[in-house]
Every structure is written in C-alpha cells, then in structure tokens.
C-alpha atoms as a PDB file:
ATOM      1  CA  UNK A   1      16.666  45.383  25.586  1.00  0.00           C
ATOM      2  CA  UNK A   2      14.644  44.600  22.124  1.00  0.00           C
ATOM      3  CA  UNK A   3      16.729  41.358  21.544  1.00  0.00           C
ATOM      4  CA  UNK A   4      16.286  40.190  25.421  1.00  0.00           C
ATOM      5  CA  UNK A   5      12.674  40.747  25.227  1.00  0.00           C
ATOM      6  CA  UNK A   6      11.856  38.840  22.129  1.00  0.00           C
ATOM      7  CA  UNK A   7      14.312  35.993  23.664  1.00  0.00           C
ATOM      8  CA  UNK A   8      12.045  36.547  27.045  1.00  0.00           C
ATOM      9  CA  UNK A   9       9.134  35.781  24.678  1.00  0.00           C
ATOM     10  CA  UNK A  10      10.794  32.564  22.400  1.00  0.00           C
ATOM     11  CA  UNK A  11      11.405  31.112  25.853  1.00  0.00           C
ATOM     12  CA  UNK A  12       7.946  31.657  27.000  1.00  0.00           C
ATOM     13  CA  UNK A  13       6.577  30.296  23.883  1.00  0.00           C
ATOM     14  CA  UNK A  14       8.610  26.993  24.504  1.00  0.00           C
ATOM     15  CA  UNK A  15       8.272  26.778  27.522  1.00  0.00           C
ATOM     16  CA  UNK A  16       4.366  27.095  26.961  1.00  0.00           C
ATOM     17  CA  UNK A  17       4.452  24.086  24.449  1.00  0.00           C
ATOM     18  CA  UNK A  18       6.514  21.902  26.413  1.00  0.00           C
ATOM     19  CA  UNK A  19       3.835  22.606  29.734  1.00  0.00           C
ATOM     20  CA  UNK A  20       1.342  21.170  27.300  1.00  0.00           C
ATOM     21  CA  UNK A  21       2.238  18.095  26.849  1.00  0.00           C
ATOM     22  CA  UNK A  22       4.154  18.489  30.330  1.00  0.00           C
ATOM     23  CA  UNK A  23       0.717  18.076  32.280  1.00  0.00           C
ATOM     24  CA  UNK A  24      -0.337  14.943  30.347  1.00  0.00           C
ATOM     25  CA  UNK A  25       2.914  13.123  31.837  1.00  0.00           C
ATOM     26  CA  UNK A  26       2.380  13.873  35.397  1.00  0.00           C
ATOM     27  CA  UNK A  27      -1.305  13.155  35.346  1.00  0.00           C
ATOM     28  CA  UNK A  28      -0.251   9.748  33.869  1.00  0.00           C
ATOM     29  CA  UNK A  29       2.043   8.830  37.135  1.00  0.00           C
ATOM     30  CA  UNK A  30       0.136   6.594  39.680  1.00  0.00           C
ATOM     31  CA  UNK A  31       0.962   8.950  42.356  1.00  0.00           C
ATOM     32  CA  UNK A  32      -0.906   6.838  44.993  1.00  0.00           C
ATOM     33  CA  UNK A  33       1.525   3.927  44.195  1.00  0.00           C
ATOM     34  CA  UNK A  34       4.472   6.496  44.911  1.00  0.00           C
ATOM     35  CA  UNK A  35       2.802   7.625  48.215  1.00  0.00           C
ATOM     36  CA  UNK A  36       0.965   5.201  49.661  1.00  0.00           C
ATOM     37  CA  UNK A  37      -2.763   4.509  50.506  1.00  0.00           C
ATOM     38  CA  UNK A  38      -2.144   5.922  54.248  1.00  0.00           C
ATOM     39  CA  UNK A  39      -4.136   9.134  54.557  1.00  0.00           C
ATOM     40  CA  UNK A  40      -1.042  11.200  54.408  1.00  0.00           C
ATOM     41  CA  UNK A  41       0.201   9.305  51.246  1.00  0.00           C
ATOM     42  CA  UNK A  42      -3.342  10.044  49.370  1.00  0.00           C
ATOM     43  CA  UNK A  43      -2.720  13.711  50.669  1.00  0.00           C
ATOM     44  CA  UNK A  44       0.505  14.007  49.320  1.00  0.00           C
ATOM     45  CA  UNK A  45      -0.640  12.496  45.968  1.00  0.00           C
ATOM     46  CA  UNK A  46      -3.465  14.505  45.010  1.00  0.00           C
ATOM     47  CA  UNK A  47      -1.255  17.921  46.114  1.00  0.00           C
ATOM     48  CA  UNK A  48       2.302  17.192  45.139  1.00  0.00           C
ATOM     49  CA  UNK A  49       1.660  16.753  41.516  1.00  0.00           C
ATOM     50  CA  UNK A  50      -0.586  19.649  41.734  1.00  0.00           C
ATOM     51  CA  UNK A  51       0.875  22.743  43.549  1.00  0.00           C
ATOM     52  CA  UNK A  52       4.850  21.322  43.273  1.00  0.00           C
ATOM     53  CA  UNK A  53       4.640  19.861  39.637  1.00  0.00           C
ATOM     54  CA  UNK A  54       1.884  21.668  38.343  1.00  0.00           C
ATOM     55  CA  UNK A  55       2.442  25.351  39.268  1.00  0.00           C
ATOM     56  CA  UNK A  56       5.723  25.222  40.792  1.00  0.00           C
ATOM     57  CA  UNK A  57       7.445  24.495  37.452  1.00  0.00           C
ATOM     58  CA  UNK A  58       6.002  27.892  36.213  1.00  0.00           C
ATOM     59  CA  UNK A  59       8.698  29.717  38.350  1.00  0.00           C
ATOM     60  CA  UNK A  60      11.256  27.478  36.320  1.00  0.00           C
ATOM     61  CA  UNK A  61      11.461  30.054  33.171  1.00  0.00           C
ATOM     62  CA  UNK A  62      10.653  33.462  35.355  1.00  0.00           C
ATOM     63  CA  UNK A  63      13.114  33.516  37.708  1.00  0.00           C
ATOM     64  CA  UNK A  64      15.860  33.104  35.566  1.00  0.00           C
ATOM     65  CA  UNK A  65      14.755  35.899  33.356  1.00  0.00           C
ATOM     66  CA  UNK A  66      14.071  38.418  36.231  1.00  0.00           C
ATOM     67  CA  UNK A  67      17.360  37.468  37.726  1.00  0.00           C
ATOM     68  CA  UNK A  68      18.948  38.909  33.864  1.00  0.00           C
ATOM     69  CA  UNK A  69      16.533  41.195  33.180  1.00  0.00           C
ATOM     70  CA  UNK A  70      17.348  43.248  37.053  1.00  0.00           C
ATOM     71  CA  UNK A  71      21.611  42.503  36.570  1.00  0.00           C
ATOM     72  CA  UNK A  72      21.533  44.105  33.290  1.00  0.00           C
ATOM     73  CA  UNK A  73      18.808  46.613  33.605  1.00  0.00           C
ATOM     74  CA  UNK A  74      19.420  47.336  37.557  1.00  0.00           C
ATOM     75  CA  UNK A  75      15.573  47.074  37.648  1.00  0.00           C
ATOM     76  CA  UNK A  76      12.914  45.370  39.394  1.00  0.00           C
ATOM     77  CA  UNK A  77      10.672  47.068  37.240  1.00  0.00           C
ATOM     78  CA  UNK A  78      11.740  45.795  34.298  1.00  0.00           C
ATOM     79  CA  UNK A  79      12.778  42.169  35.568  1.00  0.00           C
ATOM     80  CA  UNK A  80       8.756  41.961  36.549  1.00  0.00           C
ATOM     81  CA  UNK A  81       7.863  43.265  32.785  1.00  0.00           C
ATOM     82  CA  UNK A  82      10.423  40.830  31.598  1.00  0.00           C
ATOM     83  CA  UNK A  83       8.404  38.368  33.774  1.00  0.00           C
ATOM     84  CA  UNK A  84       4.790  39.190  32.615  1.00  0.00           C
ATOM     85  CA  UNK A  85       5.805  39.112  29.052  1.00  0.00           C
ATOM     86  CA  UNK A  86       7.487  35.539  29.673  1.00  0.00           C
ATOM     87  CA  UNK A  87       4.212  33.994  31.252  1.00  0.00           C
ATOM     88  CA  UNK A  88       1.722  35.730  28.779  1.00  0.00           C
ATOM     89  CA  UNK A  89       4.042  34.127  25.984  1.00  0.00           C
ATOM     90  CA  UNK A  90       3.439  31.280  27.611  1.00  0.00           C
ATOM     91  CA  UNK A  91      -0.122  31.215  27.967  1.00  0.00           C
ATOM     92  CA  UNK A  92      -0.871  31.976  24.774  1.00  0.00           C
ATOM     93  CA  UNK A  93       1.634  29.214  23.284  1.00  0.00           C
ATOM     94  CA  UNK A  94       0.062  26.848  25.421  1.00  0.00           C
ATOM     95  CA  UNK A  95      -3.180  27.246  24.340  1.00  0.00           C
ATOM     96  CA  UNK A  96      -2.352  27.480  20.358  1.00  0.00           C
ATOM     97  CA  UNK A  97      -0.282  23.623  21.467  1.00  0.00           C
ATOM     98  CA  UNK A  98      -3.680  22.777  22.459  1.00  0.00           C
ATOM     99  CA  UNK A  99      -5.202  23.265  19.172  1.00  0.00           C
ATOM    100  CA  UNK A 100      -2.773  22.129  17.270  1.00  0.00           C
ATOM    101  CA  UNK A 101      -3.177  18.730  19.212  1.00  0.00           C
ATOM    102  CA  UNK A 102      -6.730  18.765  18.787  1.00  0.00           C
ATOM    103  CA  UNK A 103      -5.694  19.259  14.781  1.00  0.00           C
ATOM    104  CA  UNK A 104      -3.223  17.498  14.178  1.00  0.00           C
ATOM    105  CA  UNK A 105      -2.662  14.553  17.115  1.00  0.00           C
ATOM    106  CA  UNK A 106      -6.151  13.713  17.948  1.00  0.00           C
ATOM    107  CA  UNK A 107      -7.771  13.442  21.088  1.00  0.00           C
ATOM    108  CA  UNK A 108     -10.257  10.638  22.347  1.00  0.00           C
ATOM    109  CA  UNK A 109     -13.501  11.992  22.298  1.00  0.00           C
ATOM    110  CA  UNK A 110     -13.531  14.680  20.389  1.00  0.00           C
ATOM    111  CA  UNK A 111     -12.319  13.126  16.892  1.00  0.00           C
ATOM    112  CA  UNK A 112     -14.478  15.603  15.084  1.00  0.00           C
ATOM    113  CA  UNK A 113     -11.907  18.195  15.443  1.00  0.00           C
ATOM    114  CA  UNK A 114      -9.192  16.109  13.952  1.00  0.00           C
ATOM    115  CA  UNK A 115      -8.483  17.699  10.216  1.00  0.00           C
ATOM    116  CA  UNK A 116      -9.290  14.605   8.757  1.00  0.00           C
ATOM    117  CA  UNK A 117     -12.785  15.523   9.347  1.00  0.00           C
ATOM    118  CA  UNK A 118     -12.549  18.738   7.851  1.00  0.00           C
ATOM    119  CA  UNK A 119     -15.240  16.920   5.427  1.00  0.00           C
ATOM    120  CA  UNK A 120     -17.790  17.049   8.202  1.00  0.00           C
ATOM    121  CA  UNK A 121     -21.025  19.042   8.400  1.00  0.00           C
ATOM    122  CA  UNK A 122     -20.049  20.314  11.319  1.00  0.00           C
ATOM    123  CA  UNK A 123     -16.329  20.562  11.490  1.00  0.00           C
ATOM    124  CA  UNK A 124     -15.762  24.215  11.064  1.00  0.00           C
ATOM    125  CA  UNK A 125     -18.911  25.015  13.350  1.00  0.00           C
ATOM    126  CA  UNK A 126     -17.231  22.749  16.370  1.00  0.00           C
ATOM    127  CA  UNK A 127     -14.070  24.340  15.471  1.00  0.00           C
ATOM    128  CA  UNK A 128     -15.279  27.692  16.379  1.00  0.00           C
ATOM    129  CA  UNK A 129     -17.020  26.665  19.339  1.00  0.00           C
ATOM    130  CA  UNK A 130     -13.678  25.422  20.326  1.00  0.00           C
ATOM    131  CA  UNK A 131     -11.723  28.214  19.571  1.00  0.00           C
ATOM    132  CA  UNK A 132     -14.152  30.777  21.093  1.00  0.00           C
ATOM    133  CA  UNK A 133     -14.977  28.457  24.620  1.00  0.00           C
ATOM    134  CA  UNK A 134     -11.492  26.425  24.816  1.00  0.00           C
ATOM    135  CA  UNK A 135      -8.706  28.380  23.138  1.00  0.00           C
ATOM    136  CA  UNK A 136      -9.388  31.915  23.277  1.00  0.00           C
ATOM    137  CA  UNK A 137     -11.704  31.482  26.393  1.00  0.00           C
ATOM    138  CA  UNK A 138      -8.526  29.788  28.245  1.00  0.00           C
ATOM    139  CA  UNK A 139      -5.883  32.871  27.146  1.00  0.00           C
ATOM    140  CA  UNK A 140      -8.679  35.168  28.534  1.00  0.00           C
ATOM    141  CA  UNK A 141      -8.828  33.601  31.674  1.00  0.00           C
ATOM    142  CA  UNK A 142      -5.227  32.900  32.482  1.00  0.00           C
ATOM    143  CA  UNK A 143      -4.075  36.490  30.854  1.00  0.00           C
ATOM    144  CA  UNK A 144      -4.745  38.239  33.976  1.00  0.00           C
ATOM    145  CA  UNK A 145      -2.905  35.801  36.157  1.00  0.00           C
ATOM    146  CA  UNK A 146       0.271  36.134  33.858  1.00  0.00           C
ATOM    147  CA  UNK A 147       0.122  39.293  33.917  1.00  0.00           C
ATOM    148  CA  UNK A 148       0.080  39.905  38.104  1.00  0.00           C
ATOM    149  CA  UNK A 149       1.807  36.320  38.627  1.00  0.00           C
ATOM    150  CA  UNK A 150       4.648  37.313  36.511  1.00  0.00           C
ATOM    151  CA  UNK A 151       4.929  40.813  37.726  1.00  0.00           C
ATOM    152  CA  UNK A 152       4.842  40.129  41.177  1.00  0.00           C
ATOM    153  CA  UNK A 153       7.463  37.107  41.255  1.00  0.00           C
ATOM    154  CA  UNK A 154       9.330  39.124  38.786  1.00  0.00           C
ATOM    155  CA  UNK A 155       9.354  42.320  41.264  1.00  0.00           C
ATOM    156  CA  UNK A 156      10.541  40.349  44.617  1.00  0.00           C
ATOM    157  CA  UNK A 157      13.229  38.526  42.223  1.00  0.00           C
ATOM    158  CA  UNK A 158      14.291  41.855  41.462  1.00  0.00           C
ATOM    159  CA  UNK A 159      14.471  43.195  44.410  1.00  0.00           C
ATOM    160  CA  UNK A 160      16.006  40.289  46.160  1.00  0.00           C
ATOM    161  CA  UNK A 161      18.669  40.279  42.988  1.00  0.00           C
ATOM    162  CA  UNK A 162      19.261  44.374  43.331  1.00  0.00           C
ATOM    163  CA  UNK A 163      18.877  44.124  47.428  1.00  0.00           C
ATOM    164  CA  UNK A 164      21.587  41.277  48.141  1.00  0.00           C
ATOM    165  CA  UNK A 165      23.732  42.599  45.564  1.00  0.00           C
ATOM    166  CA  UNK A 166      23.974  46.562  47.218  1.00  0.00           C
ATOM    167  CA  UNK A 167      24.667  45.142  50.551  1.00  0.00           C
ATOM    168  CA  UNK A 168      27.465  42.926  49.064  1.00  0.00           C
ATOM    169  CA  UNK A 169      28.755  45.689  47.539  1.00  0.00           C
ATOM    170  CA  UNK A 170      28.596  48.048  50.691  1.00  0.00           C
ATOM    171  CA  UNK A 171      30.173  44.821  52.792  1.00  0.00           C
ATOM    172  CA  UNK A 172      33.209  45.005  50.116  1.00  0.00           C
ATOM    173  CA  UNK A 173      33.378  48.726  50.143  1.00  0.00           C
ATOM    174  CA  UNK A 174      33.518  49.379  53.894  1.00  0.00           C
END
C-alpha cells in the first residue's frame, strides 16, 4: 500500500502541474467561434469549457486510482483515501506551478515577481503577499474540496467497482 500511495501522490502532483498550464489553453480557444453566436451557442461556450473541460478533467486521475486502489484493497474506503490524497497532491502542486511561473516564466502585469527583480525594494515584500493571499490562500481554499471531492467520487467508484464485481461473481457462481 506505501508504494501505491506515494505513486497516488506523484500522479497527483503531475497531474496538478499539467492543470496549470492546462487552464491557460482552454481559456485561449475562441469558444464562441466553435459554437456559434445563437443564444444556445454563447451558452454552450461559456459552460462547456467550464464544467466539461474545466472540472470534468479532474475525474481523469481519480477514477483510475479508486478503480486500483478498491481491486487490490477490496475497499471503498481506501479507494476514496486513495482519492483525497490524489486531489490534495494535486492542489498543492498546482499552486507551487503557479509560483514557479510567476518566478521563473513571467506573467504580464505582475513583472515584479519575476526573479530578475529580486533587486527590487519591494520584491521579497510582494513575494510574501503573494505567497500568503495567492499560493497558500488558494491550497487553503481548495483543501477542503479535495478532501470531500476526492472522497466522495472515490467512495461511489468503490462501491460501483466492489458492487458490479460481487454480483458478477454470484452470476458465475450460481
């Protein structure tokens, strides 16, 4: 179980970093010229990229994992912890690629944070600001969603997994 949980947790992580940068490229699609200016079309592009692109793909790593985690374990118990763990990796991944981007990459508009203004007056007091209100502030707030998020949709994947896969087995044994 200790080498599938820190695997659970590399694949959070990773899949935390890769969301990052993720969002940027389906914000960038002109989703009205894919839909259409009809009322349904500008409907269906301010929600599909949203609740389909956006939070849909955070099922993508989970349910994998809680469908191992309950075939090996034979528990939806552990396929949600396997779950939580998995989206709180995330989360916290997500938010360190966020200020390694604001390091490192750069973003428009707030230059100051870039290192090569680590000279600056104020570098290491925007920095904290950052940090405390942006970085730490985000992992805070999206913690607790993880945490029920992952262990409810890991719980029903369990128990779908361990529910399907008695019957099949009292089908085959009757």
């Amino acid at each position: 179980m200790k080498r599938r949980c820190i695997i659970y947790l590399a694949i959070g992580a990773l899949f935390g970093v890769l969301d990052f940068f993720y969002l940027g490229f389906i914000y960038g699609v002109p989703w009205q010229r894919v839909f259409g200016s009809s009322a349904v079309g500008a409907l269906a592009a301010r929600w599909v990229p949203f609740v389909i692109l956006n939070i849909g793909v955070w099922l993508l790593p989970v349910i994998p994992i809680a469908l191992c985690e309950a075939r090996r374990s034979r528990s939806r118990r552990r396929a949600a912890l396997a779950s939580l763990g998995t989206w709180c990796a995330a989360i916290v991944a997500y938010y360190l690629a966020n200020a390694a981007q604001l390091a490192f990459l750069g973003v428009p508009g707030r230059a100051g944070l870039h290192i090569s203004n680590c000279g600056s007056a104020h570098f290491w007091t925007n920095w904290l600001s950052v940090l405390q209100g942006d970085i730490l502030g985000g992992i805070v707030e999206w913690t607790p969603v993880a945490v029920v998020g992952g262990a409810v949709v890991g719980f029903l994947t369990g128990f779908i997994y361990l529910g399907l896969s008695t019957s099949r087995r009292a089908r085959q044994g009757a």
